[in-house]
C-alpha atoms as a PDB file:
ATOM      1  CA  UNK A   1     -48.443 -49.429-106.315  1.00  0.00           C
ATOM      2  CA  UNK A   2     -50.704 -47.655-108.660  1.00  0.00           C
ATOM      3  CA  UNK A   3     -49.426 -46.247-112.203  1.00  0.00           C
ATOM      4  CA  UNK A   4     -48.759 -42.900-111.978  1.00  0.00           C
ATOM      5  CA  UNK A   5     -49.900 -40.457-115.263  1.00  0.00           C
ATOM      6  CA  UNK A   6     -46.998 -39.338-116.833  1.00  0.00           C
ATOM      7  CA  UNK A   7     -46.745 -35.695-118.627  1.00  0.00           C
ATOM      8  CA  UNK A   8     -43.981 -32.918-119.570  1.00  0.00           C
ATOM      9  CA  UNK A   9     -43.448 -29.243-119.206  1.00  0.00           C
ATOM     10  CA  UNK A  10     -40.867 -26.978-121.240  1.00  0.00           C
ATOM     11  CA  UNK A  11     -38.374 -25.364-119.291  1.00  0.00           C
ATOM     12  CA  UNK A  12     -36.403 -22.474-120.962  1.00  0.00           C
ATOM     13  CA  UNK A  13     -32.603 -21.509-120.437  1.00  0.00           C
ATOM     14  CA  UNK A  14     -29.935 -19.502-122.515  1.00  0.00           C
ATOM     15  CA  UNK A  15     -28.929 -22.431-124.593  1.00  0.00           C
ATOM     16  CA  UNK A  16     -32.290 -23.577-125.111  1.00  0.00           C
ATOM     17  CA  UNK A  17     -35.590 -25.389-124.191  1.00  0.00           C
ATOM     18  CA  UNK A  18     -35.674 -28.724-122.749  1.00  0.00           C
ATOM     19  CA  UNK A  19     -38.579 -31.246-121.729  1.00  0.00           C
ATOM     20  CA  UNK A  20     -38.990 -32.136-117.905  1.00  0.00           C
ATOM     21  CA  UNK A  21     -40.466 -34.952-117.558  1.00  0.00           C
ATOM     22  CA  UNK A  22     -42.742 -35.811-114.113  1.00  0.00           C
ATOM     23  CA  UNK A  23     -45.214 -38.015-112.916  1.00  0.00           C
ATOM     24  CA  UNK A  24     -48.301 -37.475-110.969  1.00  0.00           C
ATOM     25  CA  UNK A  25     -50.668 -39.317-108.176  1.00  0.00           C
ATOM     26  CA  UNK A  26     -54.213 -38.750-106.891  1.00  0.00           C
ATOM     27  CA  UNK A  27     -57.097 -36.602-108.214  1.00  0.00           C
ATOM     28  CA  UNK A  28     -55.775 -33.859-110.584  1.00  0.00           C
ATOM     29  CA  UNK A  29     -57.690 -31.478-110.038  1.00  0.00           C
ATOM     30  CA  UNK A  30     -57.386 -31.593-106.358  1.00  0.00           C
ATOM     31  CA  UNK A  31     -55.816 -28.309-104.925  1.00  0.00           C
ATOM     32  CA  UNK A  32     -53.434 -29.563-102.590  1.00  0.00           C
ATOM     33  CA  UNK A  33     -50.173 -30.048-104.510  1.00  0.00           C
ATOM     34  CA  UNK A  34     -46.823 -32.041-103.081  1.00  0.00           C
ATOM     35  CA  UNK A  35     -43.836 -32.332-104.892  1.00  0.00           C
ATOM     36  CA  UNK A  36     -40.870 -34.538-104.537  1.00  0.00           C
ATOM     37  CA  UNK A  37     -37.646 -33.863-106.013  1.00  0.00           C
ATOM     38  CA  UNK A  38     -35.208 -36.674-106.064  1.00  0.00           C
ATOM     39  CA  UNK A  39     -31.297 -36.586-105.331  1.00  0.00           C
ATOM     40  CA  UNK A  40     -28.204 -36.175-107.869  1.00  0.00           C
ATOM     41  CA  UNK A  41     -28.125 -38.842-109.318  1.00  0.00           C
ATOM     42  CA  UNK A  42     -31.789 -40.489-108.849  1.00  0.00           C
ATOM     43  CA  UNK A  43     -35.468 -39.649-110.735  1.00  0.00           C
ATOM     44  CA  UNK A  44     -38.895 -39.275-109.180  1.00  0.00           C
ATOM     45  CA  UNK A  45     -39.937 -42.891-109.647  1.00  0.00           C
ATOM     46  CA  UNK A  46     -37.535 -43.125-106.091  1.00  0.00           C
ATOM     47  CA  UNK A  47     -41.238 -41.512-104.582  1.00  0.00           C
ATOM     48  CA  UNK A  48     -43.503 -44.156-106.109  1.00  0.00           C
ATOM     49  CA  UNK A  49     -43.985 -45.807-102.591  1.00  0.00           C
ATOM     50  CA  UNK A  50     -44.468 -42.637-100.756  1.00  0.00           C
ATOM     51  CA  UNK A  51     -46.440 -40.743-103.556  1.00  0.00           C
ATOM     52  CA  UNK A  52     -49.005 -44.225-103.143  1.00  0.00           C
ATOM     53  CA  UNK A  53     -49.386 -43.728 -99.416  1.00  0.00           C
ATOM     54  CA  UNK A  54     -50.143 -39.847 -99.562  1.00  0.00           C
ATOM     55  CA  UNK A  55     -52.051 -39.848-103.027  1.00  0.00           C
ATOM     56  CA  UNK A  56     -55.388 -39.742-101.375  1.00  0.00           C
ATOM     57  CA  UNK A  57     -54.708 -36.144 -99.609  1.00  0.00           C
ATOM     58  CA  UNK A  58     -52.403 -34.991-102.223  1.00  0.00           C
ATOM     59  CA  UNK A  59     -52.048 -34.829-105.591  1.00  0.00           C
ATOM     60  CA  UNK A  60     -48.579 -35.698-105.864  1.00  0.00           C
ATOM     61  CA  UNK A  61     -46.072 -34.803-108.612  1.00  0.00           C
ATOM     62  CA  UNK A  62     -42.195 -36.026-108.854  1.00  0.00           C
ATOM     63  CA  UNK A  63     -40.241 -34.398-111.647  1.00  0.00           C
ATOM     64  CA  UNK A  64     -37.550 -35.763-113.707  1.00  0.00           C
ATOM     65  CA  UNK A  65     -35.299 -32.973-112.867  1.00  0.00           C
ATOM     66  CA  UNK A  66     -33.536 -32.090-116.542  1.00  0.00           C
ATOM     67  CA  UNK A  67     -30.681 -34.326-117.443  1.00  0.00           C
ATOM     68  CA  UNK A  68     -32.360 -37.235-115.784  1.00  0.00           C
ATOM     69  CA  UNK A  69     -34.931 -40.048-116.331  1.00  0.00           C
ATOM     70  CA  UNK A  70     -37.443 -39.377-119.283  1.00  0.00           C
ATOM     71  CA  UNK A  71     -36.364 -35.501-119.158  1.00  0.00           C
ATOM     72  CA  UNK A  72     -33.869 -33.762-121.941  1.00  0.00           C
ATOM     73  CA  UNK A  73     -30.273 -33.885-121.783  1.00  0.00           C
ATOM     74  CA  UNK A  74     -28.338 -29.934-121.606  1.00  0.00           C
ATOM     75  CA  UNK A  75     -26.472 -28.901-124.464  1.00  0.00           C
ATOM     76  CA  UNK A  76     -24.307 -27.388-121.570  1.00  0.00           C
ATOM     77  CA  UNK A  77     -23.294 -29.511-118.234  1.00  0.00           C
ATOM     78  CA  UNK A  78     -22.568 -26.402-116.322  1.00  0.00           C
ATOM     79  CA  UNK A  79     -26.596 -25.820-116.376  1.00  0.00           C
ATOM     80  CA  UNK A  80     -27.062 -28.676-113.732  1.00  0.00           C
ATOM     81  CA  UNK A  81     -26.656 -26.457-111.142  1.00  0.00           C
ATOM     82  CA  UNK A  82     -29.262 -25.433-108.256  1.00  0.00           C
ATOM     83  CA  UNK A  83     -30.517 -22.112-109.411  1.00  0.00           C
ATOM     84  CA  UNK A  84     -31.251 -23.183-112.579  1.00  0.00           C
ATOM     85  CA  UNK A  85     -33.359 -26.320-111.158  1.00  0.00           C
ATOM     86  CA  UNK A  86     -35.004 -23.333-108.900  1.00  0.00           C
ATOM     87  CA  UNK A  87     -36.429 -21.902-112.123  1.00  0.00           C
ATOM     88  CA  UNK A  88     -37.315 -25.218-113.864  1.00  0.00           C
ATOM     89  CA  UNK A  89     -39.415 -25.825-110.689  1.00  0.00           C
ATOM     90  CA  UNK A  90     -41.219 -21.895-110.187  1.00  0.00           C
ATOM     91  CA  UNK A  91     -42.225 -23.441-114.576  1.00  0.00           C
ATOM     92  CA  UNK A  92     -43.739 -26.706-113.191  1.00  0.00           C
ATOM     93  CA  UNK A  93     -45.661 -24.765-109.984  1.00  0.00           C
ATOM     94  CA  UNK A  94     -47.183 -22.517-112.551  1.00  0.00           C
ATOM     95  CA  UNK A  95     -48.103 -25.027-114.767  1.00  0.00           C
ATOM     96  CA  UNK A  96     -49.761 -27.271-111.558  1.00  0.00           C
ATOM     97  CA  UNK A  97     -51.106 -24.272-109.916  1.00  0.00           C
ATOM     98  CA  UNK A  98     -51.494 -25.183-106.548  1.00  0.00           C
ATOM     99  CA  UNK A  99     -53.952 -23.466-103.852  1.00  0.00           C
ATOM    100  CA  UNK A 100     -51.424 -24.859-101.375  1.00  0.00           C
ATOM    101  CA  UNK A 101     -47.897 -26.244-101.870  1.00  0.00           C
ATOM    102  CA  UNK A 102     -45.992 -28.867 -99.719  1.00  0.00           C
ATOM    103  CA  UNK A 103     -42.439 -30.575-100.751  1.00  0.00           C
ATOM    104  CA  UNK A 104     -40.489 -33.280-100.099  1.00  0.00           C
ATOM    105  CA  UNK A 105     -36.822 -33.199-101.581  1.00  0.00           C
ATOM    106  CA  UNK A 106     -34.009 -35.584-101.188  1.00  0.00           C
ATOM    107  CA  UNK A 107     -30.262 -34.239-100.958  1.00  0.00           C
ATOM    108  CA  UNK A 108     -30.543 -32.232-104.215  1.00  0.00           C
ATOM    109  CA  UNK A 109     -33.902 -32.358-104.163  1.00  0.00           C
ATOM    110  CA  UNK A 110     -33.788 -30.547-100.880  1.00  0.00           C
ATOM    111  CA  UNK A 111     -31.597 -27.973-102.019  1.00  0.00           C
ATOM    112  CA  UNK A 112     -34.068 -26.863-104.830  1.00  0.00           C
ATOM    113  CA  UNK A 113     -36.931 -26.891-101.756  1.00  0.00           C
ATOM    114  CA  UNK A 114     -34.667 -24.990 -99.295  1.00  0.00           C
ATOM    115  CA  UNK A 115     -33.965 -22.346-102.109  1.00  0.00           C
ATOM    116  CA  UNK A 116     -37.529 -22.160-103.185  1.00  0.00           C
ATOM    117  CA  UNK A 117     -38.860 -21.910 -99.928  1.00  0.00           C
ATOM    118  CA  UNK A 118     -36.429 -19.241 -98.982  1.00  0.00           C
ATOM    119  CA  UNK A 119     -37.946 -16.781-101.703  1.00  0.00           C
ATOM    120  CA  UNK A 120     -40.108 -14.363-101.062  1.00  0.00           C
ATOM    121  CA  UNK A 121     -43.492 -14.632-101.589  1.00  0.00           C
ATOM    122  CA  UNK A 122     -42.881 -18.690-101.999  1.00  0.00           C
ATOM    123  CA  UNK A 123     -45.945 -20.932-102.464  1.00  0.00           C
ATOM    124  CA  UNK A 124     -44.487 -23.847-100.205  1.00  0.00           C
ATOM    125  CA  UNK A 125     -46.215 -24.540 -96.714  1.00  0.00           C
ATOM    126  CA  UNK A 126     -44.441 -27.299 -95.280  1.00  0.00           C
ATOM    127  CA  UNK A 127     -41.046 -28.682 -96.456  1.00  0.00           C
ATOM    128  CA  UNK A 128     -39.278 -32.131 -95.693  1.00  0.00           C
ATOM    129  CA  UNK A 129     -35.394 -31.842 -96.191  1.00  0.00           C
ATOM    130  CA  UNK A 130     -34.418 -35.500 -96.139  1.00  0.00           C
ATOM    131  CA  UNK A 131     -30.984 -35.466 -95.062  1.00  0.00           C
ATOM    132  CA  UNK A 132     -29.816 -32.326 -96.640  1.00  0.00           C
ATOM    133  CA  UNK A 133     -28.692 -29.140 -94.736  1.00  0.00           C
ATOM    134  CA  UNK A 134     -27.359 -25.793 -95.350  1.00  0.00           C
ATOM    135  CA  UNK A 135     -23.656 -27.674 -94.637  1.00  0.00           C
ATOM    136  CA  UNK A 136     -22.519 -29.742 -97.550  1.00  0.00           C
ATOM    137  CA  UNK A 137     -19.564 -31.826 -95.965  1.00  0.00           C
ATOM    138  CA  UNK A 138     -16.874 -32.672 -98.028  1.00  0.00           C
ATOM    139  CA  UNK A 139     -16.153 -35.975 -97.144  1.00  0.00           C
ATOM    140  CA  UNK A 140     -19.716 -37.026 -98.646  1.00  0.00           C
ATOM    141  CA  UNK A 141     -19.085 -34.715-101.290  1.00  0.00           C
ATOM    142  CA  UNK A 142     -16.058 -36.420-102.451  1.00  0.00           C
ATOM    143  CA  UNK A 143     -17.492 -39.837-102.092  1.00  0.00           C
ATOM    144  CA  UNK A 144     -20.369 -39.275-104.288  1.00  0.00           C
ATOM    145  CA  UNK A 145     -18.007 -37.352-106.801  1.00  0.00           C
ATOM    146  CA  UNK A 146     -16.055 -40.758-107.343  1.00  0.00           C
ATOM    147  CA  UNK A 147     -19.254 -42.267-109.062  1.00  0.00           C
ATOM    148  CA  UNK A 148     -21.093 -40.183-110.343  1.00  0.00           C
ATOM    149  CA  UNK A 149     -21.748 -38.991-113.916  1.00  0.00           C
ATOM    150  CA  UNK A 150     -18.548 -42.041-114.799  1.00  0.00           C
ATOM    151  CA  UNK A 151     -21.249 -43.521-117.174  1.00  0.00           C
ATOM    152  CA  UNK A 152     -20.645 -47.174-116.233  1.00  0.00           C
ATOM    153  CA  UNK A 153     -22.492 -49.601-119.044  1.00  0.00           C
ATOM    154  CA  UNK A 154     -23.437 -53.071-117.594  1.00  0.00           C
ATOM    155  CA  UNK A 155     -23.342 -56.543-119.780  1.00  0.00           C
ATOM    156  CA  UNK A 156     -26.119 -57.768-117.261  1.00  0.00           C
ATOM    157  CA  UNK A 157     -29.203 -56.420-114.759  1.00  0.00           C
ATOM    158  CA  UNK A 158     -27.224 -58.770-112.553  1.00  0.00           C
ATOM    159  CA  UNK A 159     -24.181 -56.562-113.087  1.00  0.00           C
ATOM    160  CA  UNK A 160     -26.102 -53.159-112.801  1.00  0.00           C
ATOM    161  CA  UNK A 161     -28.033 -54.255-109.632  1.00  0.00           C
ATOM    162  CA  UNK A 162     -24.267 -55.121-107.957  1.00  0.00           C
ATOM    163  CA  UNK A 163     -22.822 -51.239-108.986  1.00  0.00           C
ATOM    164  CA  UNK A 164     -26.465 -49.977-107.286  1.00  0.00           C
ATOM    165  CA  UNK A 165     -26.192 -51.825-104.039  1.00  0.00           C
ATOM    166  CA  UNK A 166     -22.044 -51.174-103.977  1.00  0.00           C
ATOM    167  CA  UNK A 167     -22.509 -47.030-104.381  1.00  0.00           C
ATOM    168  CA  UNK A 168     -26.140 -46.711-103.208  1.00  0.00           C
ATOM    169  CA  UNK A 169     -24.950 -49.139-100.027  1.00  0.00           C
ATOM    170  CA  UNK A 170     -25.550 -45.591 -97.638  1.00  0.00           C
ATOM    171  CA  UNK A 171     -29.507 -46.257 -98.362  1.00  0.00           C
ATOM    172  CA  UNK A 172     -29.405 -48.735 -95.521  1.00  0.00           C
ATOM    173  CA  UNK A 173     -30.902 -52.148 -95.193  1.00  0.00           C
ATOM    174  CA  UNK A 174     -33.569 -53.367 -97.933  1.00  0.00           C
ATOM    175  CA  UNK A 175     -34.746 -56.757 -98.770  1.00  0.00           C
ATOM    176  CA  UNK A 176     -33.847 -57.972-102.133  1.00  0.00           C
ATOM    177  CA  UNK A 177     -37.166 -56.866-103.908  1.00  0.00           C
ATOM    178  CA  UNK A 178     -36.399 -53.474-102.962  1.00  0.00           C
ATOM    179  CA  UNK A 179     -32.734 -53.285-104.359  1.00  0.00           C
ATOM    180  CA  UNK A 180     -34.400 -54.624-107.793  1.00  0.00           C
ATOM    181  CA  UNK A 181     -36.742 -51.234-107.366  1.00  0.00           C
ATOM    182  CA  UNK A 182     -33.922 -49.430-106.443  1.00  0.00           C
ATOM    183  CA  UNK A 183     -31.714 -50.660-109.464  1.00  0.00           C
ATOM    184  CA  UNK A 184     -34.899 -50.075-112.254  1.00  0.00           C
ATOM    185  CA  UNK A 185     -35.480 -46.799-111.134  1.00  0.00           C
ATOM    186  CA  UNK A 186     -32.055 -45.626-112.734  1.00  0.00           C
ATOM    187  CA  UNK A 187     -31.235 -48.361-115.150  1.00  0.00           C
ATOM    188  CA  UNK A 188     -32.389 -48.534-118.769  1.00  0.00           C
ATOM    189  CA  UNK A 189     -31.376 -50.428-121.904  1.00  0.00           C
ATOM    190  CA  UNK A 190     -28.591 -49.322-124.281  1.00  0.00           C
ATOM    191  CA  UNK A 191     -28.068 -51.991-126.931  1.00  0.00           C
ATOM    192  CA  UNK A 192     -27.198 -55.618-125.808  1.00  0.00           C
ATOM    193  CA  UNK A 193     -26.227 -53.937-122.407  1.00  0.00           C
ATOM    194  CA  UNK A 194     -27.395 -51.572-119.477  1.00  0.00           C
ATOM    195  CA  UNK A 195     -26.648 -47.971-118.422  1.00  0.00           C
ATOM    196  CA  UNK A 196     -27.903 -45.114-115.854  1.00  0.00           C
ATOM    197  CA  UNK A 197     -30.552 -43.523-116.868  1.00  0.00           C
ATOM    198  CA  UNK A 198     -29.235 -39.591-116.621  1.00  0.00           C
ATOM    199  CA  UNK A 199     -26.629 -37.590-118.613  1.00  0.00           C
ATOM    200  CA  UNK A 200     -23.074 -37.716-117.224  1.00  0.00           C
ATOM    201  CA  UNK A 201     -22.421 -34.375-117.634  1.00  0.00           C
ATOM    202  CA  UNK A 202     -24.183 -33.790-114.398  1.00  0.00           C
ATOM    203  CA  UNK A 203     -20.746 -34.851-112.682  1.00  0.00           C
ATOM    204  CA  UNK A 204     -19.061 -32.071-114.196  1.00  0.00           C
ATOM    205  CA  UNK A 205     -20.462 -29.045-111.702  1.00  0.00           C
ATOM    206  CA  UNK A 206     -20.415 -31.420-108.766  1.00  0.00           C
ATOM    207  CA  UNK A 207     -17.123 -32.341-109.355  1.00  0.00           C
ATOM    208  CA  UNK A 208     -16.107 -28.735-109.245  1.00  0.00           C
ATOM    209  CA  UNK A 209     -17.945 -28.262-106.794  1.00  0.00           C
ATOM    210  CA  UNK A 210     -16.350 -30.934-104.409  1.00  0.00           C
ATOM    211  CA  UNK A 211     -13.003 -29.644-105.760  1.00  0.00           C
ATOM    212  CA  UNK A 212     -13.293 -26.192-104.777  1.00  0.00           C
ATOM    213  CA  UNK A 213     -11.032 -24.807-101.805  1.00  0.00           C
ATOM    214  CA  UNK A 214     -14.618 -23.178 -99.993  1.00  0.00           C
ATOM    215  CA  UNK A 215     -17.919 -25.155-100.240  1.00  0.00           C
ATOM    216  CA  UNK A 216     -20.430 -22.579-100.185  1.00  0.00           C
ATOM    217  CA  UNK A 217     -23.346 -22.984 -97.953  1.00  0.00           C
ATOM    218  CA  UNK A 218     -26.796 -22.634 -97.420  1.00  0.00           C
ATOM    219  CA  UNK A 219     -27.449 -20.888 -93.919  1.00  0.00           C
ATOM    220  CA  UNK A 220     -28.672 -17.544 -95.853  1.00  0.00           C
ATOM    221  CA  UNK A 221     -31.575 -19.526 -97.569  1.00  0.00           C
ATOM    222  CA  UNK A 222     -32.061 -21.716 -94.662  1.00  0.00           C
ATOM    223  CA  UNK A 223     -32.280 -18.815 -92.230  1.00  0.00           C
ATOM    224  CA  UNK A 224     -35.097 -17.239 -94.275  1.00  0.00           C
ATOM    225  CA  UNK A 225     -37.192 -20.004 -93.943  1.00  0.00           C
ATOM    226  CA  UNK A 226     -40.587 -19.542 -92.323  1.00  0.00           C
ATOM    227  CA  UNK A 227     -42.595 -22.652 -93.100  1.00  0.00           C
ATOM    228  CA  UNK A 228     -43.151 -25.963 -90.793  1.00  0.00           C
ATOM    229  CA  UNK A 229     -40.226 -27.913 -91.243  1.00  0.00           C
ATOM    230  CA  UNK A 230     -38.842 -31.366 -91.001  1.00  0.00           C
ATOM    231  CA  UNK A 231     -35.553 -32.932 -90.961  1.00  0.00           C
ATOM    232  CA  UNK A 232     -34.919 -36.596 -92.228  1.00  0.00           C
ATOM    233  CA  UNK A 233     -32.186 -37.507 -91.758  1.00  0.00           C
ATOM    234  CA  UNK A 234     -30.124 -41.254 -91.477  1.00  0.00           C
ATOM    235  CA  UNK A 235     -28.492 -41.709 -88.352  1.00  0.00           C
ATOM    236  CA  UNK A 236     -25.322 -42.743 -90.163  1.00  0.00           C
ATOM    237  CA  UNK A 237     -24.962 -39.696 -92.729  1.00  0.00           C
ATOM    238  CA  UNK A 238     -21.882 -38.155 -93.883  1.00  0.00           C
ATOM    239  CA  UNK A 239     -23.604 -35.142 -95.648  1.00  0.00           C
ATOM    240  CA  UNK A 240     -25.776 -34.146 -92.684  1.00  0.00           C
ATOM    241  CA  UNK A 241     -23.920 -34.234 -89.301  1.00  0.00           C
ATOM    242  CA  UNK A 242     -25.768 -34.185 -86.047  1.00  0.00           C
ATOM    243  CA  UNK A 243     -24.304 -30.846 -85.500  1.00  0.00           C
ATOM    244  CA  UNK A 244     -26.028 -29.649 -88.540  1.00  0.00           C
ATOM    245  CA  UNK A 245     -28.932 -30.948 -87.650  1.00  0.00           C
ATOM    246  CA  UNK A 246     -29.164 -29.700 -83.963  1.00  0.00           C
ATOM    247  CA  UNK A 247     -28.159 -26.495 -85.315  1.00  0.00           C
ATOM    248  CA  UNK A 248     -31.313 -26.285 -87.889  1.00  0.00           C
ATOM    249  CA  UNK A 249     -33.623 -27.311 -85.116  1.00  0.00           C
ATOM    250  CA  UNK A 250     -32.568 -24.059 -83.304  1.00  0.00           C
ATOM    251  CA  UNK A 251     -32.414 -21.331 -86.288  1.00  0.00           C
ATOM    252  CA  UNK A 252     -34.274 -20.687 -88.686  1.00  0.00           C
ATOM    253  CA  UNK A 253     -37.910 -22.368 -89.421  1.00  0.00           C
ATOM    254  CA  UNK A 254     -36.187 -24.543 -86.079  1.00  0.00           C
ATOM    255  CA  UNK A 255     -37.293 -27.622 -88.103  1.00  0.00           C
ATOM    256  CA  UNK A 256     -38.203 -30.728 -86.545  1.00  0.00           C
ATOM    257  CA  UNK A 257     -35.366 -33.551 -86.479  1.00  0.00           C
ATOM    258  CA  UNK A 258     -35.743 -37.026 -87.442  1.00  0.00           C
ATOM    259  CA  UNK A 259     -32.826 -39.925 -87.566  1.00  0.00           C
ATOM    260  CA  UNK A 260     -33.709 -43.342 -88.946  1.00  0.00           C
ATOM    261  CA  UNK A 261     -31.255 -45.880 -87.266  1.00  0.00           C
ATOM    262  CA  UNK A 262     -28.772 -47.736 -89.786  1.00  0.00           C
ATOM    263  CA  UNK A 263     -29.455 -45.400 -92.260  1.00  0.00           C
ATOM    264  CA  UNK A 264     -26.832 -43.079 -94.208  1.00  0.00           C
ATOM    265  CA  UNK A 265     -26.920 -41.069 -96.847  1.00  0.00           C
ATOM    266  CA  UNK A 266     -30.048 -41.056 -97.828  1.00  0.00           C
ATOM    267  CA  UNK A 267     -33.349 -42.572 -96.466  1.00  0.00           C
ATOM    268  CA  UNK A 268     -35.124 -43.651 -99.321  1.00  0.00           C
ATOM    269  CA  UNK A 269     -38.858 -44.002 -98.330  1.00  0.00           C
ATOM    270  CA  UNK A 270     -39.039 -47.425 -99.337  1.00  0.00           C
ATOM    271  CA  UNK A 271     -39.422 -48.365 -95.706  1.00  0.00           C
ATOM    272  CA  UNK A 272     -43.121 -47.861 -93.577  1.00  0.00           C
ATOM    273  CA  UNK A 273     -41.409 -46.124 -90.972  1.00  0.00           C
ATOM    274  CA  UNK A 274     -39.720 -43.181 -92.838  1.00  0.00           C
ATOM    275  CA  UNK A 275     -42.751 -42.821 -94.976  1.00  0.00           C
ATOM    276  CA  UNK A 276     -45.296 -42.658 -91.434  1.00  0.00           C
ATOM    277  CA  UNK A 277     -43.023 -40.082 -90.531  1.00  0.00           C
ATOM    278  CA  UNK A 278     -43.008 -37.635 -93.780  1.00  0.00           C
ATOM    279  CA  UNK A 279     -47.004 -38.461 -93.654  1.00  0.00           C
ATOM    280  CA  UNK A 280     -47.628 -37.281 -90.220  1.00  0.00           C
ATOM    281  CA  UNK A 281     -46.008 -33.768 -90.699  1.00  0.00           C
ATOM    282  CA  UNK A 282     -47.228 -33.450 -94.011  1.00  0.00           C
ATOM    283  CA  UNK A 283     -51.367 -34.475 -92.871  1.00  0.00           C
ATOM    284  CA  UNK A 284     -50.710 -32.916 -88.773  1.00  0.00           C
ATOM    285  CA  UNK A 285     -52.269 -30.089 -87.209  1.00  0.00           C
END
């Protein structure tokens, strides 16, 4: 995979300004701009593989989204929260200016994007939801709220690689090399040991979130949506049921519907399959 070039943009809320970190494939000063925004707990290097295969047509940019990877920590957890990631984005699309916008967001990720391209007057043209819907089911809510933002700190790689595999197991199948990409993508160095690489504090609104007596959804955005759309989603999921997704093939942008077989929660684009797929919407007529 090639090196990506690595830059920054300052986003601004209440209690402050903070650094976003991203990274960027293909020519920069080509026009066509995609960007891929990575789940909860994740960072953009989880789109090296796919930002490699499409860098040729795109020039492809994956934020840090704040409180993760090489982006600034909030002063206040309750800021890792979707509309505030909505306005951290509308920063970086000014700063890239693109003459035409695609994106590709995982679970979180695919919040911001169903948000963003909900707005009026939004710059996206095609989005990829990859296995995210306007239903948020509770069952995968609670699961993912039992790991993350605990902070675990690991005495080995060997150590930190096990916790990956254990919580990330709903990725699906990879070989081994791809669990060590997997595991390096969130791990970094603290001291004579190993920890994730994003603040815990962005547990706090998700726990509350998966705590709360009624889940609020997503239809209202989802509904709005005009753009070509496509639906990635793994056949095993516990955050995007079929019914969800048969139900956002018939409303709204009616997006197209994908499952990858053996697959939870989420595909990870590691695989040449899933990525063919995102590539063919993303390049078709």
């Amino acid at each position: 995979m090639s090196e990506p070039r690595q830059s920054q943009v300052l986003v601004g809320r209440q209690c402050g300004v903070y650094r976003m970190a991203y990274r960027e494939w293909g020519d920069p000063a080509n026009p066509r701009v995609l960007i891929c925004a990575h789940g909860l707990g994740r960072n953009g290097r989880d789109f090296a593989q796919l930002a490699d295969s499409l860098s040729a047509e795109f020039r492809v940019v994956a934020p840090d989204v704040v409180g993760r990877g090489a982006s600034e920590w909030l002063r206040d957890p309750m800021g890792y929260q979707i509309p505030m990631y909505v306005q951290d984005m509308l920063v970086l699309i000014a700063r890239l200016q693109p003459a035409s916008l695609s994106w590709v967001g995982t679970s979180m990720g695919g919040l911001i994007g169903m948000v963003l391209a909900a707005l009026p007057g939004t710059p996206i043209e095609r989005l990829v939801l990859n296995d995210i819907g306007p239903n948020l089911e509770r069952v995968a809510l609670a699961r993912i709220a039992e790991y993350v933002g605990k902070a675990p700190r690991f005495p080995s790689r060997e150590a930190a690689e096990a916790y990956v595999r254990l919580v990330s197991a709903p990725f699906g199948p990879h070989s081994d090399a791809q669990w060590a990409y997997l595991t390096d993508v969130v791990l970094m160095a603290d001291g004579d040991g190993w920890r994730l690489n994003y603040d815990p504090g962005i547990g706090v609104p998700f726990r509350q979130l998966a705590e709360m007596p009624e889940i609020g959804d997503f239809w209202p955005f989802y509904d709005r949506i005009a753009c070509p759309t496509l639906v990635t989603r793994g056949a095993l999921s516990d955050l995007l049921t079929v019914e969800t997704a048969c139900a956002m093939s018939e409303r709204g942008p009616r997006a197209r519907w994908v499952d990858f077989d053996g697959v939870g929660h989420a595909p990870t684009f590691l695989h040449a399959d899933q990525i063919a797929v995102v590539s063919d919407f993303l390049l078709g007529a």
